[in-house]
PDB file of N, CA and C in Angstrom:
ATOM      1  N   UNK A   1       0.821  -1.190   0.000  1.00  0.00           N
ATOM      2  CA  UNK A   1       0.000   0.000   0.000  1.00  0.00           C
ATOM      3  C   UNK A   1       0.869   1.258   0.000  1.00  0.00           C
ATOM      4  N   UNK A   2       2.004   1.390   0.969  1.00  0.00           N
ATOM      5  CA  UNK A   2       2.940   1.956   1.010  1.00  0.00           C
ATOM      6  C   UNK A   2       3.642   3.030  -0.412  1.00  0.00           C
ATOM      7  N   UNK A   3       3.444   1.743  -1.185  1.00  0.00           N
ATOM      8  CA  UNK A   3       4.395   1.580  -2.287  1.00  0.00           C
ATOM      9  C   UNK A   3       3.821   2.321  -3.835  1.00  0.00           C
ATOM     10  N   UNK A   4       2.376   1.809  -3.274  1.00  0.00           N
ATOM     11  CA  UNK A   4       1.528   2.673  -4.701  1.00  0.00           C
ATOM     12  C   UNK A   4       0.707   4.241  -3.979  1.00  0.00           C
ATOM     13  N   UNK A   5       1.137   4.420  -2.678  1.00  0.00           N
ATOM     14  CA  UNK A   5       0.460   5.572  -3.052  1.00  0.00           C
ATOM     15  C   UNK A   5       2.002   7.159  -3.793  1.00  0.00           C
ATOM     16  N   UNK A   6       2.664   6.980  -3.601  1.00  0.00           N
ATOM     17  CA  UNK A   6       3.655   7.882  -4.454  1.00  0.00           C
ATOM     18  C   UNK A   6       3.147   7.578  -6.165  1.00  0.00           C
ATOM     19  N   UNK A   7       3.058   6.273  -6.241  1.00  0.00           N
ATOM     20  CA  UNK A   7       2.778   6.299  -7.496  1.00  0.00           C
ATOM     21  C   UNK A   7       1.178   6.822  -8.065  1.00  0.00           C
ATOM     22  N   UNK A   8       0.057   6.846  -7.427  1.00  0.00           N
ATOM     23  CA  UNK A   8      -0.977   7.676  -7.219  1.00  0.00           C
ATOM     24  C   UNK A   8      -0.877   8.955  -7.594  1.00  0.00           C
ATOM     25  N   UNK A   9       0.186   9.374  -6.520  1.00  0.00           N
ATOM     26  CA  UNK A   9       0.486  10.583  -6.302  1.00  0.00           C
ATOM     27  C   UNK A   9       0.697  11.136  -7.586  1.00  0.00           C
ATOM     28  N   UNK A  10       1.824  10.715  -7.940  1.00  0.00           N
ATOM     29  CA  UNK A  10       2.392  11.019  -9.226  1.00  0.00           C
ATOM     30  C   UNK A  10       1.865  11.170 -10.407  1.00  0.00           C
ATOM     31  N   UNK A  11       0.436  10.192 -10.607  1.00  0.00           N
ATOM     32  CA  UNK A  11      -0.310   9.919 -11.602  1.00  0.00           C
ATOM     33  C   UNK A  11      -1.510  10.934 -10.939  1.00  0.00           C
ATOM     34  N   UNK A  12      -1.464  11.471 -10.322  1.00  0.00           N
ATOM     35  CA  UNK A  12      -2.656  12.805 -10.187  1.00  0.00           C
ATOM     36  C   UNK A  12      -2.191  13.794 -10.912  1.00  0.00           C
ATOM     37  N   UNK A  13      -0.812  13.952 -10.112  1.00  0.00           N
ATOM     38  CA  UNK A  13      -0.465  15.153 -10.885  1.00  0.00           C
ATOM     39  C   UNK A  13      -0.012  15.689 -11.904  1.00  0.00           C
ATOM     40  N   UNK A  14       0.482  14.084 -13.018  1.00  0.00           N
ATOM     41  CA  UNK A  14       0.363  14.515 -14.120  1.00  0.00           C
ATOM     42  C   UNK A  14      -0.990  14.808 -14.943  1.00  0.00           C
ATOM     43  N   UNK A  15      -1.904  14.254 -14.555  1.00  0.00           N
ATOM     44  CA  UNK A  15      -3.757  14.089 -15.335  1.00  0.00           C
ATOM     45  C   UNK A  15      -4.134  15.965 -14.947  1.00  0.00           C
ATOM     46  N   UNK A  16      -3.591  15.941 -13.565  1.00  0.00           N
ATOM     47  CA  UNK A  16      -3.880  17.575 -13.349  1.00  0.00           C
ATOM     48  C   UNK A  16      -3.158  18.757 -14.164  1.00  0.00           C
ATOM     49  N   UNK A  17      -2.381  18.192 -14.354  1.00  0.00           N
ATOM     50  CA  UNK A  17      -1.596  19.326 -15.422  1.00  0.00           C
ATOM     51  C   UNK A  17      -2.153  19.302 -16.818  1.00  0.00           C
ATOM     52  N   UNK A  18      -2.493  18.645 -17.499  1.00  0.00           N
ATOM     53  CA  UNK A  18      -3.348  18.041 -19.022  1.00  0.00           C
ATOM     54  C   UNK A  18      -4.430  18.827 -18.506  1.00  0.00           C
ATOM     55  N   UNK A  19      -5.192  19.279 -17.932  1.00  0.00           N
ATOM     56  CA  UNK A  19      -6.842  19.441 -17.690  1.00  0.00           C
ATOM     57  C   UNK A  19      -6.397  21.489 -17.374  1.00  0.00           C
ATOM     58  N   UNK A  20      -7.562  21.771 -17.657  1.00  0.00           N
ATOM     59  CA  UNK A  20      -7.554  23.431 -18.156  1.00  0.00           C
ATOM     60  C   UNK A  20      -7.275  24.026 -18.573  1.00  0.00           C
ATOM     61  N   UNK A  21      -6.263  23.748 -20.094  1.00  0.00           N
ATOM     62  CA  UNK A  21      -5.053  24.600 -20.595  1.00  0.00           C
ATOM     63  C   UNK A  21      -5.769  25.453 -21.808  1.00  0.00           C
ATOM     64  N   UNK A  22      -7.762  25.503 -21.653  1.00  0.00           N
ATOM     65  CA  UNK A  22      -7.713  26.117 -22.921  1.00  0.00           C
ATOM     66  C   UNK A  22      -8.771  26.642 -22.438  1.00  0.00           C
ATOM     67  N   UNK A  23      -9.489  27.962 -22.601  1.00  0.00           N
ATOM     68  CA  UNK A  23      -9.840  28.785 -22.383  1.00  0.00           C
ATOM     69  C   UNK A  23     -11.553  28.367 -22.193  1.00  0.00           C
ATOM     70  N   UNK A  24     -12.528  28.590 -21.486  1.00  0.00           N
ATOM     71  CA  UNK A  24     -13.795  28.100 -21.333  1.00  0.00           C
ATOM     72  C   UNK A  24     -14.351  28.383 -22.792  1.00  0.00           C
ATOM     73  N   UNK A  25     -15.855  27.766 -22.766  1.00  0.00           N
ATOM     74  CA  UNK A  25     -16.756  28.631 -24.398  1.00  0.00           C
ATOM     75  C   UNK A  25     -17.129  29.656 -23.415  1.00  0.00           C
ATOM     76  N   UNK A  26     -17.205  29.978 -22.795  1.00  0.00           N
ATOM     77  CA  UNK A  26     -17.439  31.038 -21.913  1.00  0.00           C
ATOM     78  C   UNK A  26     -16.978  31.990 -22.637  1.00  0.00           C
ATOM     79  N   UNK A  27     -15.819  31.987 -22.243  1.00  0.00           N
ATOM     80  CA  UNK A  27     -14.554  33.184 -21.980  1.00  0.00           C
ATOM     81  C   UNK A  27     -14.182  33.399 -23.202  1.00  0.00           C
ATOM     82  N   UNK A  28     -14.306  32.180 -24.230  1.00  0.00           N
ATOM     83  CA  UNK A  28     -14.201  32.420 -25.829  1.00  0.00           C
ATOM     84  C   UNK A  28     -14.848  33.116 -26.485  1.00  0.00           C
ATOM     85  N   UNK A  29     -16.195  33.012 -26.119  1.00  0.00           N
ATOM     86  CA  UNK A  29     -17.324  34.262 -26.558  1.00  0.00           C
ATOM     87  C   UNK A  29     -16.907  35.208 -26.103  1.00  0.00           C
ATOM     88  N   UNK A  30     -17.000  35.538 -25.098  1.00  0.00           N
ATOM     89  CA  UNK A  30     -16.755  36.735 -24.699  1.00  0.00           C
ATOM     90  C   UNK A  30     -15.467  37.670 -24.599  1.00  0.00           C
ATOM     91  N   UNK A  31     -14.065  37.138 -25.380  1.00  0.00           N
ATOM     92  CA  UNK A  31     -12.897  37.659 -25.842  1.00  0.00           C
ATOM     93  C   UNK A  31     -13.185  38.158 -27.409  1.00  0.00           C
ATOM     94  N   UNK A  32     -14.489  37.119 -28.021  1.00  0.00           N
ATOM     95  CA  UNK A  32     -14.437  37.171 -29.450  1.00  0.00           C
ATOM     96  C   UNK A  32     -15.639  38.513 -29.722  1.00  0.00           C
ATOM     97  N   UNK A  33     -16.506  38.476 -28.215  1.00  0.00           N
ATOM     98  CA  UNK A  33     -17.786  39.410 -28.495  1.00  0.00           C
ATOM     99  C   UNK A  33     -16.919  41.196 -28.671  1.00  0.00           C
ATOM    100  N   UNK A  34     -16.142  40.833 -27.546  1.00  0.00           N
ATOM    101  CA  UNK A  34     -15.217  42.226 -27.555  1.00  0.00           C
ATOM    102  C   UNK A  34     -14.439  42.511 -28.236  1.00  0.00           C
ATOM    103  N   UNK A  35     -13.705  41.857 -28.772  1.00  0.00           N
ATOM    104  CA  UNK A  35     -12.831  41.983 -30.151  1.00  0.00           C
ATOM    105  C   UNK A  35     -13.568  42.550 -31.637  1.00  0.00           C
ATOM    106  N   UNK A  36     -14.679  41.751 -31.614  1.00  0.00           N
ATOM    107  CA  UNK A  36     -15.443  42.323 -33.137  1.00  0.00           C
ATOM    108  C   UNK A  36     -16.272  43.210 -32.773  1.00  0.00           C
ATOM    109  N   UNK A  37     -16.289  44.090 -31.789  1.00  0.00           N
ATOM    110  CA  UNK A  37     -17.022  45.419 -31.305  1.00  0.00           C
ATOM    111  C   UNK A  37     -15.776  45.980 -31.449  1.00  0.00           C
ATOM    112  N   UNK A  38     -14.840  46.194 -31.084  1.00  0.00           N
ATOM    113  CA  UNK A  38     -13.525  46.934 -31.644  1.00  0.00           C
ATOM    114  C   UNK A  38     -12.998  46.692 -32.459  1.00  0.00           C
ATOM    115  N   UNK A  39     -13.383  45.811 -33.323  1.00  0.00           N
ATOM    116  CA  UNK A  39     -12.900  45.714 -34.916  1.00  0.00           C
ATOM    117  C   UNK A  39     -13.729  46.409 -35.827  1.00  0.00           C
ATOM    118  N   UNK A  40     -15.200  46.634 -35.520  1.00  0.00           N
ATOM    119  CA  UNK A  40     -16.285  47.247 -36.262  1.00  0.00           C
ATOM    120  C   UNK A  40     -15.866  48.758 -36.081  1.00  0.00           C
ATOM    121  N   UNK A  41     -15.763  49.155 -34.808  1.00  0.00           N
ATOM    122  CA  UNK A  41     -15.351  50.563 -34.752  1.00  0.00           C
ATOM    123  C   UNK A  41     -14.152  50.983 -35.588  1.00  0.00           C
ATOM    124  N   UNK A  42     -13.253  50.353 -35.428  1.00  0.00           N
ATOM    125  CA  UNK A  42     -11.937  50.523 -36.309  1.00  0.00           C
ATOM    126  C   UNK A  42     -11.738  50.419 -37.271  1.00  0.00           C
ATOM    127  N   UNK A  43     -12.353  49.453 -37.711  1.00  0.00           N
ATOM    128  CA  UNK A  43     -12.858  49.335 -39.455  1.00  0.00           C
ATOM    129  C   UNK A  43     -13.934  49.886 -40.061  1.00  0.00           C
ATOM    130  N   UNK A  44     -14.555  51.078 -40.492  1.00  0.00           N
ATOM    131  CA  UNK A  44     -15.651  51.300 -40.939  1.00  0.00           C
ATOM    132  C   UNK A  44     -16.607  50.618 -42.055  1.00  0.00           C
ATOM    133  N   UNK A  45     -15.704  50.118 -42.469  1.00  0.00           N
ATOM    134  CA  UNK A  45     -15.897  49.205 -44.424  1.00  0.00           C
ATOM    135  C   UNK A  45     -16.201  47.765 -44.165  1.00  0.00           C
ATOM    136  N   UNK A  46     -16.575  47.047 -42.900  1.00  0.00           N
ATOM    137  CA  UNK A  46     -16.476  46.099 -42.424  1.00  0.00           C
ATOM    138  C   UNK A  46     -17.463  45.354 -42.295  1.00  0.00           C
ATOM    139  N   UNK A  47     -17.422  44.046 -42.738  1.00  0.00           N
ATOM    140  CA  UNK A  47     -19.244  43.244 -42.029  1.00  0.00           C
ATOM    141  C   UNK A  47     -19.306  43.624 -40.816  1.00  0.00           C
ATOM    142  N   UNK A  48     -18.433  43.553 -39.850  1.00  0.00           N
ATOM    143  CA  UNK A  48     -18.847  44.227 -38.561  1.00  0.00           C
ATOM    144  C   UNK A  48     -19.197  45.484 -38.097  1.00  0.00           C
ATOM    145  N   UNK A  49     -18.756  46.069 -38.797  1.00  0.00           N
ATOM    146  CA  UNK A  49     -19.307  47.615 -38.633  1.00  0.00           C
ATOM    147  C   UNK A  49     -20.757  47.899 -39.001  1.00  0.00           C
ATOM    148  N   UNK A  50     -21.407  47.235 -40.188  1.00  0.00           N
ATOM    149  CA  UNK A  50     -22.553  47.425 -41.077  1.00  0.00           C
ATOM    150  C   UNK A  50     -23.397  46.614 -40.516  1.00  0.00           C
ATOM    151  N   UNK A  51     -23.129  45.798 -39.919  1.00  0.00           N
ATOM    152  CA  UNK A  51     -24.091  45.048 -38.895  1.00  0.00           C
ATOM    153  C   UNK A  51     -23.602  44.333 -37.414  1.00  0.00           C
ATOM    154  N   UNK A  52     -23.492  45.020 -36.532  1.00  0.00           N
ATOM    155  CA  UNK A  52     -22.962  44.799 -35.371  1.00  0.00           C
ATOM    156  C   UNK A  52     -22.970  43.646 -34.432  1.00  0.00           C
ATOM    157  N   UNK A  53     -22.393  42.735 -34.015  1.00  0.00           N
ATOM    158  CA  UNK A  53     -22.340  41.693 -33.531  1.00  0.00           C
ATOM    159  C   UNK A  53     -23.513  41.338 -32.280  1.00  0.00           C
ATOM    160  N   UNK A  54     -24.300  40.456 -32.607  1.00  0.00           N
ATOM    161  CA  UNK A  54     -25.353  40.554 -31.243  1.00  0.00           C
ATOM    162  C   UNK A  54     -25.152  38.662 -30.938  1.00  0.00           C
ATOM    163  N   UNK A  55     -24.425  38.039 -30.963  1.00  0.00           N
ATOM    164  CA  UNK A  55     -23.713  37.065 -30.159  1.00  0.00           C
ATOM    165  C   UNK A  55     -23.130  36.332 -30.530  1.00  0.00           C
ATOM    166  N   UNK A  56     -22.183  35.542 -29.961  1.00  0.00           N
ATOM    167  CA  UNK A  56     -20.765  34.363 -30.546  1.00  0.00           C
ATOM    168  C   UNK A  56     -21.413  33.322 -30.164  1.00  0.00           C
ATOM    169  N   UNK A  57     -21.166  32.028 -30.767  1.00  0.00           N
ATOM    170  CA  UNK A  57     -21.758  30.777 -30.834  1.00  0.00           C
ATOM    171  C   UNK A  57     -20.400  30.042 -30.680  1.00  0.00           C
ATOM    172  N   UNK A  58     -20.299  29.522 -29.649  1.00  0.00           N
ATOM    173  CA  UNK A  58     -18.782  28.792 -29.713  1.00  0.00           C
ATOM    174  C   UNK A  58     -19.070  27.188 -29.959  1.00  0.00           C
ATOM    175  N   UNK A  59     -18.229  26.571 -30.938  1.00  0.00           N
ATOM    176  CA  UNK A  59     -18.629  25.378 -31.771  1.00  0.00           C
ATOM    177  C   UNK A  59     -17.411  24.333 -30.954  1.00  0.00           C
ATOM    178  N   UNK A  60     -16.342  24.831 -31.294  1.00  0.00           N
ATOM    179  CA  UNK A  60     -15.325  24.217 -30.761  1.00  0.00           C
ATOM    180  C   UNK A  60     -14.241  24.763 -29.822  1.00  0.00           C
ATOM    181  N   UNK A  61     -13.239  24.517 -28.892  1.00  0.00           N
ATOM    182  CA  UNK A  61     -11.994  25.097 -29.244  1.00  0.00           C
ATOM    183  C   UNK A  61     -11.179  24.208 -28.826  1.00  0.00           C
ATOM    184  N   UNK A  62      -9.722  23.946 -28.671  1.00  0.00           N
ATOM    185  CA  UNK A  62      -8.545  22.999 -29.134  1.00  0.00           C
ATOM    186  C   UNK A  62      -7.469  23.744 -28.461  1.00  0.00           C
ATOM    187  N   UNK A  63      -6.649  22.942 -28.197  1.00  0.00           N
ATOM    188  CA  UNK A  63      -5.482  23.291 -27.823  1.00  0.00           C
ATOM    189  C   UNK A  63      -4.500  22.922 -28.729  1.00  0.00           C
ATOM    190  N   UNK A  64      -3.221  24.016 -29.372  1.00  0.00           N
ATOM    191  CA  UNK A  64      -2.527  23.986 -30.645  1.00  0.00           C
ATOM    192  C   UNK A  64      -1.183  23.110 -29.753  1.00  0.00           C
ATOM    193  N   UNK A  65      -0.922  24.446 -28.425  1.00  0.00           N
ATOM    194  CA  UNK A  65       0.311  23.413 -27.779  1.00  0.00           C
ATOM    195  C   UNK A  65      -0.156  24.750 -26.494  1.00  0.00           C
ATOM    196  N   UNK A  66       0.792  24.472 -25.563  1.00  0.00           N
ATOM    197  CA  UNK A  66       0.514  25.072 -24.208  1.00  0.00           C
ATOM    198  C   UNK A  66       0.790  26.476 -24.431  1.00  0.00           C
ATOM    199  N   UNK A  67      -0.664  27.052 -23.775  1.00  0.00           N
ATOM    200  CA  UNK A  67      -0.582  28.533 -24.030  1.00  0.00           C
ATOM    201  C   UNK A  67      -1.241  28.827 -25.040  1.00  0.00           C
ATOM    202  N   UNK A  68      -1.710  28.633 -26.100  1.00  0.00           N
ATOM    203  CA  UNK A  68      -2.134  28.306 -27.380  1.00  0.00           C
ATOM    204  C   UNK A  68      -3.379  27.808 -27.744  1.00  0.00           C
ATOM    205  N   UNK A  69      -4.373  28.311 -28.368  1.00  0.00           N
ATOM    206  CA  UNK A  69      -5.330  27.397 -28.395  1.00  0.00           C
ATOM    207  C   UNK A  69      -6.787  28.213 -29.790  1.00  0.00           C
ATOM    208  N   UNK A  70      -7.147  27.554 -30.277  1.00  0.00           N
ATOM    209  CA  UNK A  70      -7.770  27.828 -31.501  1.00  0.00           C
ATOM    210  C   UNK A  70      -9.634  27.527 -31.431  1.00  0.00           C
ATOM    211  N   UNK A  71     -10.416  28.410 -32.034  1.00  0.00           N
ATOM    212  CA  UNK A  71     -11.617  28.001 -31.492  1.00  0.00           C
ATOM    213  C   UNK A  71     -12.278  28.413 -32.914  1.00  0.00           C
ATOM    214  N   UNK A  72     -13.461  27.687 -33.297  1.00  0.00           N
ATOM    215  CA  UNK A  72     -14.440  28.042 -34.218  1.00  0.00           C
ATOM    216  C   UNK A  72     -15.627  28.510 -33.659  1.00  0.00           C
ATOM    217  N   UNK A  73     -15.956  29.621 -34.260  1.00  0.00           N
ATOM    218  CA  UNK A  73     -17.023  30.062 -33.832  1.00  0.00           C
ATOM    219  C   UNK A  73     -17.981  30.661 -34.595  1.00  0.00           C
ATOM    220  N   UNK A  74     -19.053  30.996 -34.481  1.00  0.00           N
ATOM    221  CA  UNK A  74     -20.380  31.520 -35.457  1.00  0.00           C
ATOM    222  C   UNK A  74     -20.499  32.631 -35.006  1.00  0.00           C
ATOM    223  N   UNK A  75     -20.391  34.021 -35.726  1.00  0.00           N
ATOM    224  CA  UNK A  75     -20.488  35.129 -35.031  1.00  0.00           C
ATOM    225  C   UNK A  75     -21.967  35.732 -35.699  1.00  0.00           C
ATOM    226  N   UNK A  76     -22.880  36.080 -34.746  1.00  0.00           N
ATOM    227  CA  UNK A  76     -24.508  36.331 -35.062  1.00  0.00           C
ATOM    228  C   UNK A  76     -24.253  37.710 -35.351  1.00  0.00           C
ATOM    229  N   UNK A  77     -24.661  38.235 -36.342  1.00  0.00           N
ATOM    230  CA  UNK A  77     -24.703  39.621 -36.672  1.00  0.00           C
ATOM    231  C   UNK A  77     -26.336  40.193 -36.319  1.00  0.00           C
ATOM    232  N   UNK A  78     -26.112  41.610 -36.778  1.00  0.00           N
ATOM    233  CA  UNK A  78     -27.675  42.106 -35.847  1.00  0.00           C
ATOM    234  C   UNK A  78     -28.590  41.947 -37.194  1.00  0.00           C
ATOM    235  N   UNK A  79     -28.620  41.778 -38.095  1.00  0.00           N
ATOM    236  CA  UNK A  79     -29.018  41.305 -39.221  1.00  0.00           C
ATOM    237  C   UNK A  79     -29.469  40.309 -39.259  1.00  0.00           C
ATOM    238  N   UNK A  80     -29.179  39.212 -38.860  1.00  0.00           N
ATOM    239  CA  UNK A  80     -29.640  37.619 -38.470  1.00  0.00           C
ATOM    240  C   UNK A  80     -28.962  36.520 -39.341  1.00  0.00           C
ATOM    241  N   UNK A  81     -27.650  37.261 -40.108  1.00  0.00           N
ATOM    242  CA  UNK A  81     -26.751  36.521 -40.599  1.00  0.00           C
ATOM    243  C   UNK A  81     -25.632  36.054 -39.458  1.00  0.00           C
ATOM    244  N   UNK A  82     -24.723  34.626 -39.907  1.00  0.00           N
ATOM    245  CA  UNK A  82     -23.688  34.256 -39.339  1.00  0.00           C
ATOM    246  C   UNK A  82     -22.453  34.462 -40.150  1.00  0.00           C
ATOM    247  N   UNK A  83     -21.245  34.717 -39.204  1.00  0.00           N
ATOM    248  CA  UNK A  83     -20.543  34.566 -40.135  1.00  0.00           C
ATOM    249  C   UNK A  83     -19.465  33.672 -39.363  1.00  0.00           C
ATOM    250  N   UNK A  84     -18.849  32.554 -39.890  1.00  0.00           N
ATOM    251  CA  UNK A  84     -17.722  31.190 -39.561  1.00  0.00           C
ATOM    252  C   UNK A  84     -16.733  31.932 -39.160  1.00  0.00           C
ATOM    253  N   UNK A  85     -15.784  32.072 -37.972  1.00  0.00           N
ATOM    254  CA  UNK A  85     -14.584  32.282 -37.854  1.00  0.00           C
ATOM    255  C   UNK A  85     -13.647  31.098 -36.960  1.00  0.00           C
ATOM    256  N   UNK A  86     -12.442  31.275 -37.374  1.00  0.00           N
ATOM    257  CA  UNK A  86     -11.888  30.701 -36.969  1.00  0.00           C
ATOM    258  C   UNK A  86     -11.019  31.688 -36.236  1.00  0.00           C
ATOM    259  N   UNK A  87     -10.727  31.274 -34.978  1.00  0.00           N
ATOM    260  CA  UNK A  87      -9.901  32.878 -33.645  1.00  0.00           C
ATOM    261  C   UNK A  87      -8.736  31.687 -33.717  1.00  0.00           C
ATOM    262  N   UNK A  88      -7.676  32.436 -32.817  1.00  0.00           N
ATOM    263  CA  UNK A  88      -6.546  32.039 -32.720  1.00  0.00           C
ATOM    264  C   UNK A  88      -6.211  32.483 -30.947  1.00  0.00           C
ATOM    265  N   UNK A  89      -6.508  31.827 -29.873  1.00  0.00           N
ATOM    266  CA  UNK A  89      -5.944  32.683 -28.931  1.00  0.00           C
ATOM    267  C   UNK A  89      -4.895  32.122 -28.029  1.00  0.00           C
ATOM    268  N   UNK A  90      -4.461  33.092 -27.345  1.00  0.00           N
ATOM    269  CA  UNK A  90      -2.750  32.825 -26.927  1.00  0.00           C
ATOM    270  C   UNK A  90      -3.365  33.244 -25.094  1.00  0.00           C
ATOM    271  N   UNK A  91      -2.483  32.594 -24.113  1.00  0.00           N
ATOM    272  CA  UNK A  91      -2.381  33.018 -22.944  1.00  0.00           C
ATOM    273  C   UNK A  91      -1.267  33.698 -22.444  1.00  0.00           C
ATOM    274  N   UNK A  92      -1.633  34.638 -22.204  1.00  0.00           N
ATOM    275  CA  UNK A  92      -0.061  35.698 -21.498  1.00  0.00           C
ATOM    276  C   UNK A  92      -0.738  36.124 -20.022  1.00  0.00           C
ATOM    277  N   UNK A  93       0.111  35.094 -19.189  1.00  0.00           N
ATOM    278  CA  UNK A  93      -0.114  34.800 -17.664  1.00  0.00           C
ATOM    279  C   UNK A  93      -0.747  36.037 -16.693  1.00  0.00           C
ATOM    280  N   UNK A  94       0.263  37.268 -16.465  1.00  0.00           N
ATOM    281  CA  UNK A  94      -0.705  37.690 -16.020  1.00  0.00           C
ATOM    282  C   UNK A  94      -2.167  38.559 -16.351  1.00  0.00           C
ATOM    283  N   UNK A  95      -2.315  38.673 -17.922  1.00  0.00           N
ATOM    284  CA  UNK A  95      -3.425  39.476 -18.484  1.00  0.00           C
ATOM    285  C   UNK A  95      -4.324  37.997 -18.826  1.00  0.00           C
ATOM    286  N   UNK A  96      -4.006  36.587 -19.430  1.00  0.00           N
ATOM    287  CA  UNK A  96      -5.189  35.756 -19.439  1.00  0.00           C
ATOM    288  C   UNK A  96      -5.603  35.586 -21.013  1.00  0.00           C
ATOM    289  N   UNK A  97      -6.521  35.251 -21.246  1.00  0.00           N
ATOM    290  CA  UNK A  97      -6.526  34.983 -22.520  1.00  0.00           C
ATOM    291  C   UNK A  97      -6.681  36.413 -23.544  1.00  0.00           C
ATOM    292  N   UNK A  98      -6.057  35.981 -24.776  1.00  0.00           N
ATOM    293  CA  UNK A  98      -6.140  37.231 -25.819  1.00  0.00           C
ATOM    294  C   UNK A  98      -6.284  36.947 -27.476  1.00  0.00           C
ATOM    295  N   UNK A  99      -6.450  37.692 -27.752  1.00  0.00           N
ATOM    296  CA  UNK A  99      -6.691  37.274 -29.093  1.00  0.00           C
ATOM    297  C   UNK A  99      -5.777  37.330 -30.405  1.00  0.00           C
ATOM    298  N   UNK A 100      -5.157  36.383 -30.623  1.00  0.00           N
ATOM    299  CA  UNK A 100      -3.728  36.423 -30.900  1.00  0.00           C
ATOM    300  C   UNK A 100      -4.139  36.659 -32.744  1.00  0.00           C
ATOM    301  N   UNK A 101      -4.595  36.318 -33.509  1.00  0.00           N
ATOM    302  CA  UNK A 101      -5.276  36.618 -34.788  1.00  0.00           C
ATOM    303  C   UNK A 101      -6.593  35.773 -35.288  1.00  0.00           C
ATOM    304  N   UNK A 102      -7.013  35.837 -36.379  1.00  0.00           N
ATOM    305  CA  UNK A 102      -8.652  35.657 -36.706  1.00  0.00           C
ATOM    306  C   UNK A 102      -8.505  34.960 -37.921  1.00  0.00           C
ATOM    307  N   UNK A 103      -9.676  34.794 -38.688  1.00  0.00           N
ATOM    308  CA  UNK A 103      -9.728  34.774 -40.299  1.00  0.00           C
ATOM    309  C   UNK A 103     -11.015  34.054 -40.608  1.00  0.00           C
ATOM    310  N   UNK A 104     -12.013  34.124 -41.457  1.00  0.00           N
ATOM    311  CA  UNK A 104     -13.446  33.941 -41.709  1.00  0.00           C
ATOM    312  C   UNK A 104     -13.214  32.711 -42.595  1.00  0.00           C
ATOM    313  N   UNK A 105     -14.085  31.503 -41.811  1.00  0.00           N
ATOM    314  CA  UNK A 105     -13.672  30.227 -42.576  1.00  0.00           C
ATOM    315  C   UNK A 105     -14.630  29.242 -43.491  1.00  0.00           C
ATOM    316  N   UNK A 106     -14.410  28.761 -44.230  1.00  0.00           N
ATOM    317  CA  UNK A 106     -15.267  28.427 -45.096  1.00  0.00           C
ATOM    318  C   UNK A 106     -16.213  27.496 -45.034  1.00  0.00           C
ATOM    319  N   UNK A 107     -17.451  28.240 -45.637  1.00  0.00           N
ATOM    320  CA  UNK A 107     -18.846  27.725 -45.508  1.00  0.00           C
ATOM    321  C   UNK A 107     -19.294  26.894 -45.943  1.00  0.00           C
TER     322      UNK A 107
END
């Protein structure tokens, strides 16, 4: 008994390290809701600007490698169109998740 609990031990804490490394659908929406509200403003010429984002649909997201992590998502315009993106986001420890680049993916 002695003998397997180090090895227990050991096998917790690697399973614990594998588990949370990618950002909630939570927190994915809501990095992606704020991002394309400041992309619409900044861009005037923009699907986002011409019809303003009224919610993110998070489909997937993935981890690329640690720190790193990629999500598809459906972005609802106020129009009642979607449009496919694929986000790219990065973790920088003490600010948390961010939005490292984008690109609209095919339908």
């Amino acid at each position: 008994m002695k003998k397997l609990l180090p090895l227990f031990l050991a096998l917790s804490l690697c399973l614990a390290a594998c588990g949370g490394r990618v950002p909630s659908q939570a927190k994915t929406a809501s990095i992606a809701q704020k991002f394309f509200k400041k992309y619409g403003k900044k861009y005037k010429e923009s699907t986002f600007a011409a019809n303003p984002v009224s919610s993110v649909e998070v489909k997937d997201v993935q981890e690329l490698q640690k720190d790193i992590a990629t999500s598809f998502l459906l972005v609802k315009l106020a129009d009642g169109s979607e449009v496919p993106v694929v986000m790219t986001l990065i973790r920088k420890p003490p600010l948390g998740w961010r939005t490292s680049g984008w690109e609209m993916a095919r339908q």
